[in-house]
Protein backbone atom coordinates (compact mmCIF):
# COMPACT_ATOMS: atom_id res chain seq x y z
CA UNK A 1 29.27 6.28 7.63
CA UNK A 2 29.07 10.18 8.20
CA UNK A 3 27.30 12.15 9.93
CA UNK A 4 26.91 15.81 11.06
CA UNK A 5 26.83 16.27 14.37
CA UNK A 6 25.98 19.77 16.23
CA UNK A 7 27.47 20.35 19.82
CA UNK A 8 26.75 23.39 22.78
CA UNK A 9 29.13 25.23 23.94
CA UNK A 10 29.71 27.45 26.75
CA UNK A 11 28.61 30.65 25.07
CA UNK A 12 28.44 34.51 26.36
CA UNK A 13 26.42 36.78 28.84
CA UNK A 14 26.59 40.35 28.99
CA UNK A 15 28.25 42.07 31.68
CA UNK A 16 26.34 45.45 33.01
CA UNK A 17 28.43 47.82 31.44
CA UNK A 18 28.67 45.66 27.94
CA UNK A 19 32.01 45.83 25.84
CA UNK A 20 33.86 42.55 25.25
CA UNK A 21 34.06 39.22 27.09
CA UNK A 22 35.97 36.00 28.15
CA UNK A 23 36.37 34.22 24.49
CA UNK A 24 35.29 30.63 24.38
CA UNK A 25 36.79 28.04 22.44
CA UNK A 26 35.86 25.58 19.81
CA UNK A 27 35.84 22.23 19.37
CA UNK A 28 39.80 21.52 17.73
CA UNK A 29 40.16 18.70 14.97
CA UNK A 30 37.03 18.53 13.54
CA UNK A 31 35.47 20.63 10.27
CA UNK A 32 33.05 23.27 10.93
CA UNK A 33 30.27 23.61 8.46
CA UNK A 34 28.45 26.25 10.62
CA UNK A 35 27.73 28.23 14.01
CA UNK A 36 24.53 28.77 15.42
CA UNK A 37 23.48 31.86 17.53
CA UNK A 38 20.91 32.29 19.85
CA UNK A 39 20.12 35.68 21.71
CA UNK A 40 17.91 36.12 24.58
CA UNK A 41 17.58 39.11 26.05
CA UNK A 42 14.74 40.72 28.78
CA UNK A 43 14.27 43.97 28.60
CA UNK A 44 11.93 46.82 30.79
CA UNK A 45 10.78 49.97 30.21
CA UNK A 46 9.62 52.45 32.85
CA UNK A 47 7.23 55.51 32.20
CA UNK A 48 6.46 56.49 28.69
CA UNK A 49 9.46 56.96 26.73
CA UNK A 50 8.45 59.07 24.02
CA UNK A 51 10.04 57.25 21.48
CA UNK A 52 10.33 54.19 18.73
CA UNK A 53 11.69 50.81 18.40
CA UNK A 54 14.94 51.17 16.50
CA UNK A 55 15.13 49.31 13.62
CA UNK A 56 17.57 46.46 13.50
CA UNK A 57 17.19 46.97 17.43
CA UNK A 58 17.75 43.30 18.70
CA UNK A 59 20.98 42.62 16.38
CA UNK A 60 22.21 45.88 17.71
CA UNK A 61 23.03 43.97 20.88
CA UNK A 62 25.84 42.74 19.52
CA UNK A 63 28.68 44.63 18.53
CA UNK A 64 31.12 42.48 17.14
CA UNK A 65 31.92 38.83 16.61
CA UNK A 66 35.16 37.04 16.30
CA UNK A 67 36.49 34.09 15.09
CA UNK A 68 40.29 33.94 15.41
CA UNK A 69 42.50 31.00 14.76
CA UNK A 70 46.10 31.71 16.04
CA UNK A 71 46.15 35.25 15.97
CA UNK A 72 44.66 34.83 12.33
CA UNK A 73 41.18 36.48 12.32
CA UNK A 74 38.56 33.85 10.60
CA UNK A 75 36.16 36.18 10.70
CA UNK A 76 34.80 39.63 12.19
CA UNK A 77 30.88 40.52 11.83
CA UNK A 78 28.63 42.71 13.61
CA UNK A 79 25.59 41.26 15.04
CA UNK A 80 23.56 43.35 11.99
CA UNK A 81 25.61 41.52 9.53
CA UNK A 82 25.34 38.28 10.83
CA UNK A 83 21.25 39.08 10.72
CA UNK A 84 21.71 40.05 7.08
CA UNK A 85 23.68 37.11 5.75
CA UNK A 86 21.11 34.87 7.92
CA UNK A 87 18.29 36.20 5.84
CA UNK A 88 19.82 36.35 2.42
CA UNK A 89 21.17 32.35 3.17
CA UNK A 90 17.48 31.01 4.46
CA UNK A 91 15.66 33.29 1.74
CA UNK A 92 13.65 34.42 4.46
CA UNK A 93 13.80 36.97 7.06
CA UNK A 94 15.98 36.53 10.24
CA UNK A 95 14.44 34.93 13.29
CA UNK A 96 14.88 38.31 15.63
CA UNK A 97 12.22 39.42 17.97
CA UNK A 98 11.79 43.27 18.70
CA UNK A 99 9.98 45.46 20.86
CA UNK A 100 6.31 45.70 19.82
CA UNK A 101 6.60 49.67 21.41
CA UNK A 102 8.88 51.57 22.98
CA UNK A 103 5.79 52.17 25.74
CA UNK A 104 6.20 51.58 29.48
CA UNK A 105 6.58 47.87 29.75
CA UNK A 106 6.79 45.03 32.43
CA UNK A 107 9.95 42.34 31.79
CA UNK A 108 9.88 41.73 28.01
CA UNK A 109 11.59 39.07 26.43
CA UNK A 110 13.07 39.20 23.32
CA UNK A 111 15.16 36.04 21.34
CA UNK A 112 16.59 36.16 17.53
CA UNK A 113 18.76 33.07 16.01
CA UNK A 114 21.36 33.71 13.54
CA UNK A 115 24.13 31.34 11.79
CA UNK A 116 27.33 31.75 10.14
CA UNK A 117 27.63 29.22 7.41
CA UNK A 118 31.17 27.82 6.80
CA UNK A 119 29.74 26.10 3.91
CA UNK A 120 28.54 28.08 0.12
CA UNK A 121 25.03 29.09 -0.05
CA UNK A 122 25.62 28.65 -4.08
CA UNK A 123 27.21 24.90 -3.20
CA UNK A 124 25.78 20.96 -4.36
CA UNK A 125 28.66 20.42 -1.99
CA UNK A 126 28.46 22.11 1.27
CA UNK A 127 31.80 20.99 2.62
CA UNK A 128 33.78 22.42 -0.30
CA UNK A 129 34.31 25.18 1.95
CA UNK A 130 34.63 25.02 5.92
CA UNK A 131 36.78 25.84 8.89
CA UNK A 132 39.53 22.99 9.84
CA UNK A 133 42.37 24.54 12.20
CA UNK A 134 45.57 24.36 10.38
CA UNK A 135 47.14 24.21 14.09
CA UNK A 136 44.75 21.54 15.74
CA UNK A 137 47.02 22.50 18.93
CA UNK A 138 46.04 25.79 18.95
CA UNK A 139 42.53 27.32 20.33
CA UNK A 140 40.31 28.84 17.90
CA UNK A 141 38.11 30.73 19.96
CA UNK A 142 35.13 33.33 19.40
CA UNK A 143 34.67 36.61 20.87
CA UNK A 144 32.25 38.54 21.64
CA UNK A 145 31.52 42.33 22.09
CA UNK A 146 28.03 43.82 23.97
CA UNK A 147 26.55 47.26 22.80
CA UNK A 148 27.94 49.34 25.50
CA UNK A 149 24.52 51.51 25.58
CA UNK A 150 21.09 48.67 24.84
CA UNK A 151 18.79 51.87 25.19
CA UNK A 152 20.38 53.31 22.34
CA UNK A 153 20.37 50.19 20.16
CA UNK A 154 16.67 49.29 20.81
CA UNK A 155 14.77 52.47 21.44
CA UNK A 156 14.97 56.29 20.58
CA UNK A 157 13.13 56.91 23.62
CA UNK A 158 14.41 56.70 27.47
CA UNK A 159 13.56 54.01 30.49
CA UNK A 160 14.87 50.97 29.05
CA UNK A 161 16.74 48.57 31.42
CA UNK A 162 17.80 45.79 29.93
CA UNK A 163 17.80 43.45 32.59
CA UNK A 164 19.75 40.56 30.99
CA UNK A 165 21.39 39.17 27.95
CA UNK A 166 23.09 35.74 26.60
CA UNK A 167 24.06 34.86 23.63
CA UNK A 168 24.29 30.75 23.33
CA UNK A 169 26.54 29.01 20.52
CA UNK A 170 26.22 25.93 18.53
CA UNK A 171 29.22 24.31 16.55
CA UNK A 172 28.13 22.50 13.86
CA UNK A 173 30.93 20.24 12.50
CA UNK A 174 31.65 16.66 10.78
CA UNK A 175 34.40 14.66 12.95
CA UNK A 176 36.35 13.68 9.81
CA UNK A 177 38.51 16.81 9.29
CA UNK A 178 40.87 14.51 7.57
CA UNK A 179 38.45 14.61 4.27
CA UNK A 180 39.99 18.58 3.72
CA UNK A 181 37.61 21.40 1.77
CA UNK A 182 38.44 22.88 -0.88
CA UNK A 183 38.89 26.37 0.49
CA UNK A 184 39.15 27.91 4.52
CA UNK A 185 36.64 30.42 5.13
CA UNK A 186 37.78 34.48 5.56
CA UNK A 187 35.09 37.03 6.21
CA UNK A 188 36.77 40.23 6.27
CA UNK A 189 35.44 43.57 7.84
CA UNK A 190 36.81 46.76 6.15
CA UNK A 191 35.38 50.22 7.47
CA UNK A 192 35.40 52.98 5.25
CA UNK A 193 36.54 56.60 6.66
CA UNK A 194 33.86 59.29 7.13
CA UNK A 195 31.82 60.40 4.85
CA UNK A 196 30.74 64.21 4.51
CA UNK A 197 29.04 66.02 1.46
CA UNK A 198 28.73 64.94 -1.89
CA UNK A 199 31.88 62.44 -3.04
CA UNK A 200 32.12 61.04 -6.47
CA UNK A 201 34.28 58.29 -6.63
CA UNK A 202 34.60 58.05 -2.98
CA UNK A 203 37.43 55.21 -3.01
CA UNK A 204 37.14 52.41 -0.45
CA UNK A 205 40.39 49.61 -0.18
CA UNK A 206 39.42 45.79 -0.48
CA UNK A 207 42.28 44.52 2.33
CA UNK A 208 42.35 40.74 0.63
CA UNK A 209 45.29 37.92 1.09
CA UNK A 210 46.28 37.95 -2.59
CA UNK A 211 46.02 34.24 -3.01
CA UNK A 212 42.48 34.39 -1.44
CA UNK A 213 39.09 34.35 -3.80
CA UNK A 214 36.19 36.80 -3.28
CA UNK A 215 33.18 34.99 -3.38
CA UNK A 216 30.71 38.14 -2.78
CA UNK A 217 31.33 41.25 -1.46
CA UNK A 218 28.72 43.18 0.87
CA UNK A 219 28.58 46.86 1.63
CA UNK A 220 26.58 48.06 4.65
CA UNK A 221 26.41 51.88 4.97
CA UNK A 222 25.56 53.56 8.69
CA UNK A 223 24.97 56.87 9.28
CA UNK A 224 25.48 57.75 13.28
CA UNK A 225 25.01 53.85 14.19
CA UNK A 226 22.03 53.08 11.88
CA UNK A 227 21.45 51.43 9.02
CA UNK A 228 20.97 53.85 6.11
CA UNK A 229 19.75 53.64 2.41
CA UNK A 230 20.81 57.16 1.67
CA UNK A 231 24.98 56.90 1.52
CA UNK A 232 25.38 55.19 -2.12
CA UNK A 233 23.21 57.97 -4.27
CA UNK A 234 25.02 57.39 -7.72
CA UNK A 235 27.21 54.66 -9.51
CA UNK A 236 29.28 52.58 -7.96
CA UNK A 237 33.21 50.68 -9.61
CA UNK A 238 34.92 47.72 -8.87
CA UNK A 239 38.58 48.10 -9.94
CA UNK A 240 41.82 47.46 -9.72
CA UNK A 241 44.93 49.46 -11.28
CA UNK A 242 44.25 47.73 -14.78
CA UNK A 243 40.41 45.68 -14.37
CA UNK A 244 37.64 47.24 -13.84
CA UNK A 245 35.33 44.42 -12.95
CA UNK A 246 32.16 46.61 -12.35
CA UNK A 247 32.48 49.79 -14.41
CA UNK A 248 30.41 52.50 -13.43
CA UNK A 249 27.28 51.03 -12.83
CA UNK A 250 24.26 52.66 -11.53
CA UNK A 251 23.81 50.77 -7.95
CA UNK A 252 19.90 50.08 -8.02
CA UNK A 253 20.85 47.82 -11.29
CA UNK A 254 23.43 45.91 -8.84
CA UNK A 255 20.51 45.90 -5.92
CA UNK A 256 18.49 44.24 -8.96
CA UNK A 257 20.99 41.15 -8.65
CA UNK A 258 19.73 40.60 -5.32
CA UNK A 259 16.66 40.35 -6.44
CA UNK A 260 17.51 38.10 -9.04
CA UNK A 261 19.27 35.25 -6.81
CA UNK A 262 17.34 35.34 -3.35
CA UNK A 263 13.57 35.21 -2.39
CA UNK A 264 14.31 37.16 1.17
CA UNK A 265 13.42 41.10 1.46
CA UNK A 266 16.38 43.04 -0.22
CA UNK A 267 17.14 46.11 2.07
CA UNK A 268 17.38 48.88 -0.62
CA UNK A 269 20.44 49.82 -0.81
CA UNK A 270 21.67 49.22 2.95
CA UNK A 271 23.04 46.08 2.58
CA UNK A 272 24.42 46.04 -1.41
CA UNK A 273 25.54 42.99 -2.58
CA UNK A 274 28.28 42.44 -5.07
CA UNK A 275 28.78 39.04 -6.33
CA UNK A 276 31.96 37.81 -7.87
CA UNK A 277 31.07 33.28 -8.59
CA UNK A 278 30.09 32.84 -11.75
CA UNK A 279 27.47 29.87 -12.79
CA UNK A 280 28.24 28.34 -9.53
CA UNK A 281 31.71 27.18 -10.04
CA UNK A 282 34.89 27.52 -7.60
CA UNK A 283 36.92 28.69 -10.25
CA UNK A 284 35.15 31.43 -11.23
CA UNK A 285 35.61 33.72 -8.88
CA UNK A 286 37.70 37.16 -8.53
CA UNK A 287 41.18 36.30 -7.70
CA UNK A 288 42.86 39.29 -4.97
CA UNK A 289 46.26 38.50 -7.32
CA UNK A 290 44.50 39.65 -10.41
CA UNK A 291 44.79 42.95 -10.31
CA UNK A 292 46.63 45.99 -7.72
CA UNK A 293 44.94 48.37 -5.06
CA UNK A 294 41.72 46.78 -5.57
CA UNK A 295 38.69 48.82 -4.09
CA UNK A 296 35.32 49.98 -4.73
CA UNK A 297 34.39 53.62 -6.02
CA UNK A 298 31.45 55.18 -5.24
CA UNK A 299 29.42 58.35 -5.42
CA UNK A 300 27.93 59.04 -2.17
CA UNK A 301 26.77 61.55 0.29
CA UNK A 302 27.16 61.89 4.02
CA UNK A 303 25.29 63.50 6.55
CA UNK A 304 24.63 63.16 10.03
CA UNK A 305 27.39 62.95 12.94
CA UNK A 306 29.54 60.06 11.01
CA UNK A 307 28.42 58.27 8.12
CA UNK A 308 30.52 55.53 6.67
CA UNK A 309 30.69 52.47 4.82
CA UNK A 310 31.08 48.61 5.98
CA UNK A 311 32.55 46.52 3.21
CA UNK A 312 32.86 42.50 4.05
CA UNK A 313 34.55 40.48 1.37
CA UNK A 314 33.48 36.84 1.51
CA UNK A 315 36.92 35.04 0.72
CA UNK A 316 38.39 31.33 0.19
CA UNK A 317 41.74 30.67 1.36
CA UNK A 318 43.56 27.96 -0.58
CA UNK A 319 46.50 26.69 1.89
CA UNK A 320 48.99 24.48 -0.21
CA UNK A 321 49.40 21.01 1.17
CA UNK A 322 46.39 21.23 3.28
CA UNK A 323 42.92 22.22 1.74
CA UNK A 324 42.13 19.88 -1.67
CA UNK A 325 42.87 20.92 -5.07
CA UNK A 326 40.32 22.00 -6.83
CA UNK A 327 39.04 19.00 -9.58
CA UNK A 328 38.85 19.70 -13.27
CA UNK A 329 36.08 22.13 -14.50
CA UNK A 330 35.51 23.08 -11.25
């Protein structure tokens, strides 16, 4: 008999001045299909501000997550990414409370739940891919960083005191880790440099362990700390030195594809979405060893402060003599 079992663990609360915190660790030996997120937050403003509720505000809490096995980063996400890949997973919107008004206001309390799933959203099999230490000696621990400024991630306005914050954590995991995935799990976090002006071809480098697959790769574009739709204005590539896997393609066809596999809201053109698994199968996927220098090319145009580019490639780590190989006609 198996069974999934889900367990608490310590998780984080903000410190006054934000930044990062004590890591916690995991539960070793075991395979982790998921982590579960829950933010609570109170929050007061005094006088009238003058301002808006940021959009994105409550994610914006979070600056960065990080899973890290070893030394060996498992994954690094903002707390807007994590939202995104929450929605596009469930097919609905993410569970995030904001600010009804950035109006004087008494204590308000605001919660939002995100997960990071180990396991494919495309998957019959959901443990074909999840996290099993390959050290089960070693701590794998997640990190946390606070927004070092919550007025500026919530409201435009002034007043706000946020008066607390926590963010609790939920391992989700199946206690026999001896029955290995297929694949470990990599989300990787690549930021672009600054944008200015009009750029055609504006290159950006995929950073991907060569034996690793790309299961999907997302692009989030900011423009002084916000999400933006305005960055990618033209066609967009997907090449290596010989391949060219997406070939000059206007990017509202490629925000079409979104459209296409998920029932959530699509953010036009914030969050862009490049998938790489074909008809569902583990061996169609981009391989990083197919080609050199791979990267994305895009015509885009900056304004504002900074303006850049987020690019997360999705990956699945073969490790020889530890993860399964994959079965025929997989």
């Amino acid at each position: 008999m198996r069974s999934i079992k889900y367990q608490t663990l310590t998780g984080f609360t903000r410190p006054a001045a934000g930044g990062r915190v004590a890591p916690i660790e995991m539960l070793r030996g075991v395979k982790t299909h998921a982590l579960h997120f829950m933010l609570d937050a109170s929050v007061t403003i005094a006088g009238a501000s003058g301002g808006s509720v940021n959009a994105e505000s409550t994610q914006r809490l979070i600056d960065l997550i990080t899973i890290r096995e070893a030394g060996i980063v498992r994954a690094e996400i903002t707390g807007r990414m994590l939202a995104y890949i929450t929605s596009r997973a469930q097919k609905q919107a993410a569970n995030v409370g904001v600010l009804a008004s950035a109006a004087a206001q008494g204590p308000t309390l605001l919660h939002a739940d995100f997960v990071l799933d180990w396991a494919s959203i495309f998957a019959a099999d959901p443990a074909e891919t999840a996290f099993v230490e390959l050290n089960a000696n070693v701590p794998t621990t997640i990190e946390v960083q606070w927004a070092a400024d919550p007025q500026a991630a919530l409201i435009s306005g002034t007043g706000l005191t946020l008066n607390s914050a926590t963010l609790g954590v939920v391992q989700q995991f199946d206690e026999q880790s001896q029955n290995m995935p297929f694949f470990l799990p990599r989300i990787r976090r690549t930021t672009s440099r600054a944008i200015s002006g009009v750029q055609s071809g504006f290159q950006i480098p995929l950073q991907v362990e060569r034996q690793n697959r790309i299961e999907t790769i997302v692009l989030h574009s900011i423009v002084d700390g916000v999400t933006s739709t305005a960055l990618l204005t033209g066609n967009l590539t997907l090449r290596g030195d010989r391949n060219r896997w997406i070939d000059n393609v206007d990017r509202r066809v490629l925000l079409n594809e979104l459209r296409r596999y998920f029932d959530a809201p699509v953010p036009a053109l914030s969050y862009l979405e490049l998938y790489q698994r074909t008809y569902g199968k583990l061996s169609e996927m981009l391989l990083a060893n197919q080609d050199e220098n791979l990267r994305i090319e895009a015509d885009v145009t900056g304004s504002g402060t900074t303006a850049t580019i987020d690019v997360y490639t999705f990956e699945k780590e073969p490790v020889p003599g530890f993860t399964r190989a994959l079965p025929e006609g997989w």
